[in-house]
Protein backbone atom coordinates (compact mmCIF):
# COMPACT_ATOMS: atom_id res chain seq x y z
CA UNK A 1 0.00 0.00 0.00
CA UNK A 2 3.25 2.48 0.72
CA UNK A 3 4.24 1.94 -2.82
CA UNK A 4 0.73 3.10 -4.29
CA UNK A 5 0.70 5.63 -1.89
CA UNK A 6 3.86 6.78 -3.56
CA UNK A 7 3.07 6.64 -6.44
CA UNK A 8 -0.12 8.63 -5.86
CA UNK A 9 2.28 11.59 -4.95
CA UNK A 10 3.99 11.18 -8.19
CA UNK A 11 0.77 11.42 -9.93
CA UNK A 12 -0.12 14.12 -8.26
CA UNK A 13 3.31 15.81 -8.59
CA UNK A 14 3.30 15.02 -12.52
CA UNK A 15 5.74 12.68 -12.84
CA UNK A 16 3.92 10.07 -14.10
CA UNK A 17 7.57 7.85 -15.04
CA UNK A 18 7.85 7.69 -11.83
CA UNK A 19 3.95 7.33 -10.24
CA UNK A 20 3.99 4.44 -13.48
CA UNK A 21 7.07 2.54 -11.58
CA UNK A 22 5.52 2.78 -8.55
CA UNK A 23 1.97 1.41 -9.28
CA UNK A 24 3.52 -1.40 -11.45
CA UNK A 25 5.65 -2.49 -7.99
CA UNK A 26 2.26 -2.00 -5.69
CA UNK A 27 0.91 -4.62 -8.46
CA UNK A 28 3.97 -7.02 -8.08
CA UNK A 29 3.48 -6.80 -4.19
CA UNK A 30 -0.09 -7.21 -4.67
CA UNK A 31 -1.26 -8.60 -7.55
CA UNK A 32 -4.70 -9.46 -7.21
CA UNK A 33 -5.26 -5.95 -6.27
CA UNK A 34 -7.26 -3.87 -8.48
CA UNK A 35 -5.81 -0.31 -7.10
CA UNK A 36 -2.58 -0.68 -8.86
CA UNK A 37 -4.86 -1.55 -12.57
CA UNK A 38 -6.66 1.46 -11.66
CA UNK A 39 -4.11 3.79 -11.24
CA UNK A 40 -2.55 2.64 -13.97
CA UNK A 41 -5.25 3.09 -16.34
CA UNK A 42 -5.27 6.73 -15.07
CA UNK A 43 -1.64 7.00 -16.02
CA UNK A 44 -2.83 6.37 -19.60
CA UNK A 45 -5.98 8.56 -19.42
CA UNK A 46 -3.34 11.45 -19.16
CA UNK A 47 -1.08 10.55 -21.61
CA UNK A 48 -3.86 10.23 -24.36
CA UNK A 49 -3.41 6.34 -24.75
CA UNK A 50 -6.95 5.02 -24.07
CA UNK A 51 -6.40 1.93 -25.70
CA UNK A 52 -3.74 1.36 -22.58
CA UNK A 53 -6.43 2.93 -20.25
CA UNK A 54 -9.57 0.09 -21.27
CA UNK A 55 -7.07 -2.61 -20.86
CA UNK A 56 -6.07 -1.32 -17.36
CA UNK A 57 -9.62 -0.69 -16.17
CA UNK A 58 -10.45 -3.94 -17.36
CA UNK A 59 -7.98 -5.55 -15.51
CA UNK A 60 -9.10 -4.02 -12.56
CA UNK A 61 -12.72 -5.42 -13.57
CA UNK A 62 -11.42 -8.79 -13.68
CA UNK A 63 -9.19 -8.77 -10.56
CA UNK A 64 -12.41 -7.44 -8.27
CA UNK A 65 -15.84 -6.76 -10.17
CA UNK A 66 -16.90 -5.01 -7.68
CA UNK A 67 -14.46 -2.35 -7.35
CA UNK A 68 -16.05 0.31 -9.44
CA UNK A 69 -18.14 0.36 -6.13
CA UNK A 70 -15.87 1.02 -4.16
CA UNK A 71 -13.59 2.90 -6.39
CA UNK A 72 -14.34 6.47 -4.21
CA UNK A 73 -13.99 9.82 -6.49
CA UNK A 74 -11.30 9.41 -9.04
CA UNK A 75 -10.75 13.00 -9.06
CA UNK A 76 -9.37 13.11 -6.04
CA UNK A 77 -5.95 11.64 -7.17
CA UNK A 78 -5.41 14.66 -9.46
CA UNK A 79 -3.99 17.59 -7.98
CA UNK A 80 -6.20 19.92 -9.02
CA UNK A 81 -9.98 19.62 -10.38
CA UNK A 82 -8.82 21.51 -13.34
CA UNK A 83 -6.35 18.52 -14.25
CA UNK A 84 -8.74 16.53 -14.01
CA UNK A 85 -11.10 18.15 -16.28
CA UNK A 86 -8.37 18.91 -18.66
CA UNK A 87 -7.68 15.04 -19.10
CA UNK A 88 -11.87 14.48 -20.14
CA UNK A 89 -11.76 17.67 -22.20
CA UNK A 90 -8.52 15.72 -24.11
CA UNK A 91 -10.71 12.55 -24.32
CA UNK A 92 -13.65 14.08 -25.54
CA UNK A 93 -11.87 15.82 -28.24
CA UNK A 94 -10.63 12.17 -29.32
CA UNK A 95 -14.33 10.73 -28.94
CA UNK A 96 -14.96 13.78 -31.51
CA UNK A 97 -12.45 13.18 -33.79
CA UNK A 98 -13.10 9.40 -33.19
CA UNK A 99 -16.59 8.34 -32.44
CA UNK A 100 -16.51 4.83 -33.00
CA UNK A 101 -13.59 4.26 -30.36
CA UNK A 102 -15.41 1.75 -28.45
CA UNK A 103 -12.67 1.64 -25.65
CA UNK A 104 -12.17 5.41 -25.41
CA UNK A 105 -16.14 5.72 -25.18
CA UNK A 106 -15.62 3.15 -22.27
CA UNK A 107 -13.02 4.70 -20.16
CA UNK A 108 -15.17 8.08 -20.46
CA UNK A 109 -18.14 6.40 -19.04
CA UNK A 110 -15.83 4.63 -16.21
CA UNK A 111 -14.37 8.62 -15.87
CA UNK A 112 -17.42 9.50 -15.55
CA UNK A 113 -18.80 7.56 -13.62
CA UNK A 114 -15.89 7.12 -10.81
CA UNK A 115 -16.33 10.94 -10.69
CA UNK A 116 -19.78 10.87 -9.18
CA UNK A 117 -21.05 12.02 -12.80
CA UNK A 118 -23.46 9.10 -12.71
CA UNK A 119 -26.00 10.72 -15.65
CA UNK A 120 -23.91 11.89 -17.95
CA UNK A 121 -21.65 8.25 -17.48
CA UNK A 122 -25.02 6.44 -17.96
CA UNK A 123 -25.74 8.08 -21.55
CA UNK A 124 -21.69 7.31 -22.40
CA UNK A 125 -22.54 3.42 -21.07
CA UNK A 126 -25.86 3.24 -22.56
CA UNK A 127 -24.13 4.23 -25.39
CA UNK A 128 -21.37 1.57 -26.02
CA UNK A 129 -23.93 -1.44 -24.53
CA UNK A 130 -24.66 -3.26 -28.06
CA UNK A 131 -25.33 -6.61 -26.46
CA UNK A 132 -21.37 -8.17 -27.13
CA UNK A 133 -20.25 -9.64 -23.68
CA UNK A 134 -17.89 -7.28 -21.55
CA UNK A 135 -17.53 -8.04 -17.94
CA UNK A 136 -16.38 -4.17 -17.79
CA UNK A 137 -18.93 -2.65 -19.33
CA UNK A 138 -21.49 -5.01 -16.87
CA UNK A 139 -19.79 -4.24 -14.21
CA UNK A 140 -19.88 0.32 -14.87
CA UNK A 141 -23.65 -0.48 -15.73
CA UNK A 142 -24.42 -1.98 -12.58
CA UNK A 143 -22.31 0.54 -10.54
CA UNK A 144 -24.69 3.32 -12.39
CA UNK A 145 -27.36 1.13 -10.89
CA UNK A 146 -28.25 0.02 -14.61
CA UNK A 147 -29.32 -3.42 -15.08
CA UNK A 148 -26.99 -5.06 -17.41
């Protein structure tokens, strides 16, 4: 827990290199853990890759389906609010430039939704929930208090 805790500093500090090293030993120590996925998928959320991000959060998923429950408010590991809304604002221009992004649409909602923006992440899950399994997906829906 020391080294997540360290690397939530990092985060917060900017230096993701570093808050990236530190999650990916929290996951060694622990890794059934979802944290460590979690963080890391917020890693990618700020550096743009949201392919990296889906993959992350769905690791999480699979390592505790019900963490998005207890996930508390993701914004609190930024800094600032503003960084915060700067990395949605960057991932809402790609869902622009890219609408059919599936994953990107899916780490919005899980954004979102870990935000305490529960509406506006149930119109982004909604969305993406074309009947094809995805334990993720299931698993943000009934966190929204949708019924999968």
């Amino acid at each position: 827990m020391e080294l997540l805790t360290f690397g939530d500093r990092n985060f917060r500090a900017g230096d993701l290199r570093r808050a990236e090293r530190r999650y990916r030993q929290s996951l060694a120590e622990a890794p059934r853990s979802a944290l460590p996925r979690a963080r890391l998928a917020q890693v990618a959320v700020v550096r743009g890759d949201y392919d990296e991000a889906a993959a992350r959060l769905r690791e999480a998923i699979t390592a505790d389906p019900d963490w998005p429950a207890m996930a508390g408010d993701l914004q609190a590991l930024f800094a600032e609010p503003a960084d915060f809304h700067d990395a949605i604002a960057r991932l809402e221009a790609h869902l622009q430039g890219r609408p059919d992004d599936r994953e990107a649409w899916l780490v919005l909602g899980a954004e979102l939704l870990l935000s305490g923006r529960v509406d506006r992440a149930e119109e982004v899950l909604v969305r993406i929930d074309d009947g094809r399994p995805d334990a993720a997906l299931e698993a943000l829906l009934r966190t929204a208090g949708l019924d999968p």
